[in-house]
Protein backbone atom coordinates (compact mmCIF):
# COMPACT_ATOMS: atom_id res chain seq x y z
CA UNK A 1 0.00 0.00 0.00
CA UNK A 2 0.87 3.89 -0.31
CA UNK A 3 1.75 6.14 2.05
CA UNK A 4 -0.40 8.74 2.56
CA UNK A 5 -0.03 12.63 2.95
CA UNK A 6 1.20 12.63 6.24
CA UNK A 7 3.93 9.94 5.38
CA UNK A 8 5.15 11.46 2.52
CA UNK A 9 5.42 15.00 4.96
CA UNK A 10 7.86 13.29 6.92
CA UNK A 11 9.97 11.64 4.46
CA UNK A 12 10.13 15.07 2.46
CA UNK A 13 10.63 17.19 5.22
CA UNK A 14 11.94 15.16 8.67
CA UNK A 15 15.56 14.95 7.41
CA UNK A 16 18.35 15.64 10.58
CA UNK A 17 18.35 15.65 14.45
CA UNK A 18 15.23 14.10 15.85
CA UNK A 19 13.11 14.43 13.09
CA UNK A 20 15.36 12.25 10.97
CA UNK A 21 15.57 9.61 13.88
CA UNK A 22 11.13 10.15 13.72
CA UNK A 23 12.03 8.63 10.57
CA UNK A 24 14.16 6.04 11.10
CA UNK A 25 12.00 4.58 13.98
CA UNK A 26 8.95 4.19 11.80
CA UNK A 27 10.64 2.68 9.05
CA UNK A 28 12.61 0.16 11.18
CA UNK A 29 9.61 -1.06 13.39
CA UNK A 30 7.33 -1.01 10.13
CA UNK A 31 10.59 -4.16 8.94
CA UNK A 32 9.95 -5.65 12.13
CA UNK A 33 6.47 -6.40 11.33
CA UNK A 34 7.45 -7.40 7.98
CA UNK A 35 9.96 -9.80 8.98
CA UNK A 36 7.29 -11.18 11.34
CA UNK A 37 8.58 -9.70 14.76
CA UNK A 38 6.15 -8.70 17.22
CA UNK A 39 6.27 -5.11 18.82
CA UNK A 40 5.27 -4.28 22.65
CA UNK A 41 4.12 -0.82 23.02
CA UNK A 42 4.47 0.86 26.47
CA UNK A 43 2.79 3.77 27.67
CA UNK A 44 4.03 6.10 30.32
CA UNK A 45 2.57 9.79 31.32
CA UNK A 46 -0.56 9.97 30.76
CA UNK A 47 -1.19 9.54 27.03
CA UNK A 48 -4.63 8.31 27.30
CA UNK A 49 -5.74 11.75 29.09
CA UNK A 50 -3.80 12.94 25.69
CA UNK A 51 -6.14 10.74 24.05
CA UNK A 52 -3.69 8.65 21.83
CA UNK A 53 -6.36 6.37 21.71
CA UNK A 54 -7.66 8.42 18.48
CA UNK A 55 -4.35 6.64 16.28
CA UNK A 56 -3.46 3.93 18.80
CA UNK A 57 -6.78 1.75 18.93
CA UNK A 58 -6.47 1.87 14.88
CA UNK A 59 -2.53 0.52 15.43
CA UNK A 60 -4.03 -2.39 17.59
CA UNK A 61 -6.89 -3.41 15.26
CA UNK A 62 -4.62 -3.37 12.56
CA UNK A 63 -2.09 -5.79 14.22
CA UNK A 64 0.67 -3.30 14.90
CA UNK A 65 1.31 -3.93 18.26
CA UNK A 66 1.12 -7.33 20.00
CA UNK A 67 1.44 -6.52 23.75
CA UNK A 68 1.41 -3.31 25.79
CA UNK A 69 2.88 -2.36 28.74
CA UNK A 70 1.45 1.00 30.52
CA UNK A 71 0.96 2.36 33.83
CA UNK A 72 -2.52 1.80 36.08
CA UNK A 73 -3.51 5.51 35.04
CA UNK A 74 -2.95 5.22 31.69
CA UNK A 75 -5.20 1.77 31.44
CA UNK A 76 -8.28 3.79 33.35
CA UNK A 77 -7.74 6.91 32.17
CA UNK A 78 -8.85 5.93 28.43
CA UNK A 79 -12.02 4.89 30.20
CA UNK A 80 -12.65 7.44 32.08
CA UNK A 81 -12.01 9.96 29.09
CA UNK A 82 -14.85 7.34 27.14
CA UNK A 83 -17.46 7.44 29.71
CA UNK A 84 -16.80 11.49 30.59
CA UNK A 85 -15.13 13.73 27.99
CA UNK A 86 -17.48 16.45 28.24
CA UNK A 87 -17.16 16.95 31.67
CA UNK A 88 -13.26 17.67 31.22
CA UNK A 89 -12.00 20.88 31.24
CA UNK A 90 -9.03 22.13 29.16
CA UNK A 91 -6.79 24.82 31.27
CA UNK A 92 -4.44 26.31 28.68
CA UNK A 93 -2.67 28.76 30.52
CA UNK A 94 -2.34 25.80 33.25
CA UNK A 95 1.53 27.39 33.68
CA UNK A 96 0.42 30.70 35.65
CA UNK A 97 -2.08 29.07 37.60
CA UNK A 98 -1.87 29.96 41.38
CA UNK A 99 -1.94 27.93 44.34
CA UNK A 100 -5.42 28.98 45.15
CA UNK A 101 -6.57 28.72 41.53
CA UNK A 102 -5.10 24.65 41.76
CA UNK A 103 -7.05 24.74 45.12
CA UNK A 104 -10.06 25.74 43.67
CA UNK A 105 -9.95 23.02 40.73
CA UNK A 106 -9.98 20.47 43.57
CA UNK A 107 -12.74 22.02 45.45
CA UNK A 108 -15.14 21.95 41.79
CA UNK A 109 -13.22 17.91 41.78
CA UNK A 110 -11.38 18.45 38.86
CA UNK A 111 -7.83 16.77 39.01
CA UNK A 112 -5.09 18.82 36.36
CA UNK A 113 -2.83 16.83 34.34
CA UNK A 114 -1.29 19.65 32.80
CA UNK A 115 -3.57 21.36 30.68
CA UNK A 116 -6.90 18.82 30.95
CA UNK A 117 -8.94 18.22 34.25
CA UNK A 118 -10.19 15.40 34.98
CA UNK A 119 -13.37 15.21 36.62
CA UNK A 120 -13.92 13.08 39.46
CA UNK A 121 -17.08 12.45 40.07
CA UNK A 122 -18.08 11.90 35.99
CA UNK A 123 -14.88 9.91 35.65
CA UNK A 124 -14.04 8.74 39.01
CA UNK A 125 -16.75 7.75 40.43
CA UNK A 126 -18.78 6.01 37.51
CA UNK A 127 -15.91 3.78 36.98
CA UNK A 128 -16.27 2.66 40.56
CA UNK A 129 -19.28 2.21 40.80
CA UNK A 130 -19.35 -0.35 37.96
CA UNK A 131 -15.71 -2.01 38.71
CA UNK A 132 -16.62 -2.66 42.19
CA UNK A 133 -19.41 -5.02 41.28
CA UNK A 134 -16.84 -6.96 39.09
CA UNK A 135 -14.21 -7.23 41.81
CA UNK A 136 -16.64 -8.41 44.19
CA UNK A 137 -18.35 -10.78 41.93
CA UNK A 138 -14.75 -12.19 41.43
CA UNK A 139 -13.91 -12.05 45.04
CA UNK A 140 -17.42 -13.80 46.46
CA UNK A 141 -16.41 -16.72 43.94
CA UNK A 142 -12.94 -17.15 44.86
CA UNK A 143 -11.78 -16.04 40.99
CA UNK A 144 -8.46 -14.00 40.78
CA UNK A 145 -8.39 -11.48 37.64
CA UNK A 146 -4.79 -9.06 36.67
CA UNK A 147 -6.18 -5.32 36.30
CA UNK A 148 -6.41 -5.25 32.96
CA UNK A 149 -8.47 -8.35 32.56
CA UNK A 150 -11.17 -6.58 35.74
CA UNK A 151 -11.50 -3.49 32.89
CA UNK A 152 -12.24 -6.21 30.06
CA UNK A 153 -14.97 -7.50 31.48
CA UNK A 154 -16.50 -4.19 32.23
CA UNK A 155 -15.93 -2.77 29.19
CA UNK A 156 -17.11 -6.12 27.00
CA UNK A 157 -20.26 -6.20 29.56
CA UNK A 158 -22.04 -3.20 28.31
CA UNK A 159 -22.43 -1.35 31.32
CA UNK A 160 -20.69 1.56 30.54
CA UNK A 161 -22.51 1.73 27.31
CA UNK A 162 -25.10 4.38 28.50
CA UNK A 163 -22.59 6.58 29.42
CA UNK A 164 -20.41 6.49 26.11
CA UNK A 165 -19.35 10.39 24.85
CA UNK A 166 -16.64 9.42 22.43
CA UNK A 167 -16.51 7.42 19.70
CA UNK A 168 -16.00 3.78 20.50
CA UNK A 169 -13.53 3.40 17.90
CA UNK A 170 -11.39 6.27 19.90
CA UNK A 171 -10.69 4.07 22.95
CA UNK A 172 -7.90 2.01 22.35
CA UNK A 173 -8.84 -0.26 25.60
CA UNK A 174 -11.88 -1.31 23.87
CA UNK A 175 -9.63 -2.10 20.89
CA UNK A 176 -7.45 -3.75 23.14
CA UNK A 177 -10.16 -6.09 24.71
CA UNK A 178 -12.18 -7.03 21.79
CA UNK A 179 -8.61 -8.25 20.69
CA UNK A 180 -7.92 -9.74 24.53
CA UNK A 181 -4.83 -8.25 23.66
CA UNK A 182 -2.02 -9.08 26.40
CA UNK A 183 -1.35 -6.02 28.51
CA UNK A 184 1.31 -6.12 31.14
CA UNK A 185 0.44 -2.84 34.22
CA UNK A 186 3.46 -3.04 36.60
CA UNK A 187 2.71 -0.80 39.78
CA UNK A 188 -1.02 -0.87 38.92
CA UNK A 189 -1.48 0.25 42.88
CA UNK A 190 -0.42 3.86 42.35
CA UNK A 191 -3.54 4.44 40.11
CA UNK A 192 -6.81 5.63 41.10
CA UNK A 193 -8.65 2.36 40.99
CA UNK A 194 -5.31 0.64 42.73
CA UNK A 195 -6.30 2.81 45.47
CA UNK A 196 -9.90 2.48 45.58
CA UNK A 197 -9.16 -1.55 45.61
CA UNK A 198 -6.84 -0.96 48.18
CA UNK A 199 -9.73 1.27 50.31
CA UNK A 200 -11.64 -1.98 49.89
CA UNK A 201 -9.06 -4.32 51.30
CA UNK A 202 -8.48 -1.90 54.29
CA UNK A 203 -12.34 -1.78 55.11
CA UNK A 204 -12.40 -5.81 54.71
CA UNK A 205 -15.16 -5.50 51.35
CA UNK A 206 -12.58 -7.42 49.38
CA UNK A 207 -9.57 -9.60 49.61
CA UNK A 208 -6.01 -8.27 48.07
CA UNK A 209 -5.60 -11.68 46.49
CA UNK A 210 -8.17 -11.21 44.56
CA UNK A 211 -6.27 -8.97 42.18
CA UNK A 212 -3.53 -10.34 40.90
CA UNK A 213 0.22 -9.03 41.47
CA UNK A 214 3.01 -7.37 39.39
CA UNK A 215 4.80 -10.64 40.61
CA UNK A 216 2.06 -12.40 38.68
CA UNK A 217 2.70 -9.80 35.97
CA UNK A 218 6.09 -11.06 35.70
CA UNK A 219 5.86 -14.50 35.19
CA UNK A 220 2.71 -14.06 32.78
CA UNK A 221 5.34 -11.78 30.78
CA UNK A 222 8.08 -14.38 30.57
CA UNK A 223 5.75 -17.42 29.73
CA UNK A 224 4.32 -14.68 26.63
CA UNK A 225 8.11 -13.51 25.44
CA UNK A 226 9.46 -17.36 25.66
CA UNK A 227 6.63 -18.09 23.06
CA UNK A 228 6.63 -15.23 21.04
CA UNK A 229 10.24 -14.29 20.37
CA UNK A 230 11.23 -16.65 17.89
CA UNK A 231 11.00 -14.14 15.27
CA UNK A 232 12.27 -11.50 17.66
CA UNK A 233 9.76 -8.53 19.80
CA UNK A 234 10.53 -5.10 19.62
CA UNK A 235 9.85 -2.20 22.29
CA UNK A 236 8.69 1.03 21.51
CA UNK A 237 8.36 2.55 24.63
CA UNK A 238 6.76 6.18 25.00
CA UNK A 239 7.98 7.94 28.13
CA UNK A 240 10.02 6.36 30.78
CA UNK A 241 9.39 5.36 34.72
CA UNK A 242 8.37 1.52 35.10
CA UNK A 243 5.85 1.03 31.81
CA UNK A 244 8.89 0.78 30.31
CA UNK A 245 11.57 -0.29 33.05
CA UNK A 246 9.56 -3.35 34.23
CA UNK A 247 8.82 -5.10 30.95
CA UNK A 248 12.36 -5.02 29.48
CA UNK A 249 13.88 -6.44 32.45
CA UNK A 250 12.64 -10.11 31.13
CA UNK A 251 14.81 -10.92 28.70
CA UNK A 252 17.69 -10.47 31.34
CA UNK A 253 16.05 -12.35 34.00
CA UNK A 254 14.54 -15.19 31.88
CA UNK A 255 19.12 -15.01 30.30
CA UNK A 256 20.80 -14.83 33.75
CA UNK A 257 18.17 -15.47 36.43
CA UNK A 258 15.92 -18.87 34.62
CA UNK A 259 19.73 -19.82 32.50
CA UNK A 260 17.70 -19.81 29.69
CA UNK A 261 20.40 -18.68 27.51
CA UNK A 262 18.99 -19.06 24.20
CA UNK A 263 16.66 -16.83 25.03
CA UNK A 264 16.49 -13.85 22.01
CA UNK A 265 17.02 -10.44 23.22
CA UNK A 266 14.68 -7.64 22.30
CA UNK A 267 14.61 -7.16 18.84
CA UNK A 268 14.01 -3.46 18.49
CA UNK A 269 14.30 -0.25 20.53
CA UNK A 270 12.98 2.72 20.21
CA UNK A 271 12.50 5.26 23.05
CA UNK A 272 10.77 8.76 22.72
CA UNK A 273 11.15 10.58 25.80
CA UNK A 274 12.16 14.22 26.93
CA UNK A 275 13.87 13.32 29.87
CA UNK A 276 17.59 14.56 29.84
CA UNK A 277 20.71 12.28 30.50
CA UNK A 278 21.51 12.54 34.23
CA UNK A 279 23.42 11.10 36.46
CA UNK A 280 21.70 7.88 37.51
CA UNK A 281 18.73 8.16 35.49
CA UNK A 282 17.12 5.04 33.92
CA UNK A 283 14.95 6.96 32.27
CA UNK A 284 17.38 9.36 30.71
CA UNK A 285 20.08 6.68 29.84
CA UNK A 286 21.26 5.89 26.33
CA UNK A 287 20.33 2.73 24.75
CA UNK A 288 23.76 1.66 24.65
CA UNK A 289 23.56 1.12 28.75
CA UNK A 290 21.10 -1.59 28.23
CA UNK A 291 23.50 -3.36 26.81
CA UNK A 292 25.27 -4.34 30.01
CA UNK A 293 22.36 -4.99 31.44
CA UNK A 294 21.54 -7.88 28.71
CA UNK A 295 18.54 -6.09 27.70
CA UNK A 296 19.70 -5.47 24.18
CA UNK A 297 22.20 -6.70 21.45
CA UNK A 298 25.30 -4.94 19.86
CA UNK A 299 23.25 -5.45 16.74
CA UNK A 300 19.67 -4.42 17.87
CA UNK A 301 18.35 -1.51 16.00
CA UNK A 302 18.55 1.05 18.66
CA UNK A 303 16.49 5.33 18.29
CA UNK A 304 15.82 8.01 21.05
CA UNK A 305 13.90 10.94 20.01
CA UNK A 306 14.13 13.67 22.50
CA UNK A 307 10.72 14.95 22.33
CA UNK A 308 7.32 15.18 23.18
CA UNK A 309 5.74 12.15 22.52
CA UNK A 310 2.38 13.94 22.22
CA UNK A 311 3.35 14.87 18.87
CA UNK A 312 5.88 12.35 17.97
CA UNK A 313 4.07 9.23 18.80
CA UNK A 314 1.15 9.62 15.99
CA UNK A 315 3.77 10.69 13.50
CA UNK A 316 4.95 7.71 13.49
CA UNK A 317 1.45 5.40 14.27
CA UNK A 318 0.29 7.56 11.03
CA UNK A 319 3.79 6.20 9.58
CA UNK A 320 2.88 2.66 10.28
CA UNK A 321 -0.79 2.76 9.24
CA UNK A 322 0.40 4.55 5.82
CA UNK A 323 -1.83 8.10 6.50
């Protein structure tokens, strides 16, 4: 197939620096695909408040990612902006904002991530209300769920139907679980629902069992990667923090830790990120580090783009999906 418009705009026009690597990226993950590698996707910040799930749901329907990887906020928040998008607010001069103007957000329940608000009790709340039942269904019968597989059911049940203000097709979680796509959320506790689970536990409604652990996570990850790599997996990770860290930490524990030393390493890198190289910083640190770590190979294709992955992560989704 053709590219389209936007794929030609890059190729003509995204020739040195970063916006040459933009270019490089794409085209090297679109050969991994074509020489039958799979790709894990991992989502840091808070690119479903960004709503990334405009380009990414069409990347997962259209087989261009295998496996994810994200953070417990960025699994709910895609829901939440589903069920409650015009309750958000948009805050675009969110830099001058006082401390009594940030005060005042929280008083009317809207929570800033940068320049959107989320509202709470819209967002929140209806989640809750629905993913409580589930996790106490599961918990009264003794079943054990990960947190991903809790928000497939509710989504694939229907009850959030009534309260749908985006276009289904927009919500790359629905995507995801019409797929049953694997998704891997290390640290899922830190998110709003972790913490609403974890009210339960502490009040005695449910059991902490009940939702599986990033221990769990782990092994699930290493029993997927041992029969999927044969061809190789790449790992396009967007952002830092532990979407990324905890995922590519397998294929050294599954080399060194399980001696299974046949084990492929990642296939493909490619890391867009705007944090800086510091001293110490995982997040910051070159590809070439995870090397030494036996994360990745001398030969394995290997991009950073300093940037905001806002803007560069559908450049190259639109790459991939030839717009």
């Amino acid at each position: 197939m053709s590219k389209g418009p936007i794929s030609q705009f890059i190729e003509k026009y995204y020739l040195h620096f970063n916006s040459a690597t933009v270019v490089d990226a794409a085209k090297a993950y679109e050969q991994q695909l074509q020489n039958g590698s799979k790709m894990m996707v991992t989502l840091a910040g808070a690119m479903s408040t960004a709503e990334i799930g405009k380009i990414f749901a069409e990347m997962i329907r259209k087989d261009k990612v295998q496996i994810i990887s994200c953070t417990g906020a960025n699994l709910e928040e895609d829901i939440m902006n589903l069920v409650a998008h015009s309750h958000y607010e948009r805050v675009p001069n969110y830099r001058d904002l006082t401390p009594q103007q940030e005060w005042d957000l929280l008083e009317r329940g809207l929570n800033r991530v940068t320049d959107t608000c989320i509202p709470e009790h819209e967002a929140f709340r209806r989640l809750q209300k629905h993913i409580y039942k589930i996790w106490k269904d599961a918990d009264d019968a003794g079943e054990r769920y990960f947190p991903h597989e809790f928000m497939y059911k509710m989504l694939l049940s229907g009850v959030l139907e009534e309260y749908y203000e985006i276009d289904l097709k927009d919500s790359w979680m629905y995507a995801a679980a019409e797929k049953n796509l694997p998704i891997i959320v290390p640290g899922w506790e830190d998110s709003t629902m972790g913490n609403i689970f974890a009210s339960y536990v502490i009040k005695g409604e449910l059991k902490a069992s009940t939702m599986k652990s990033g221990i769990e996570y782990m092994t699930f990850l290493a029993d997927w990667y041992t029969k999927n790599s044969d061809k190789g997996v790449g790992f396009f990770q967007i952002g830092g923090g532990i979407a990324g860290d905890f995922p590519i930490c397998v294929v050294p524990m599954l080399y060194q830790d399980m001696e299974m030393h046949d084990v492929p390493f990642w296939s493909y890198f490619c890391q867009i990120s705007d944090s800086t190289t510091s001293y110490g910083s995982y997040s910051g640190a070159v590809p070439n580090e995870k090397i030494t770590w036996g994360k990745l190979d001398i030969n394995t294709p290997k991009f950073v783009i300093e940037s905001d992955a806002t803007i560069v992560a559908p450049l190259i989704f639109a790459y991939l999906l030839d717009l």
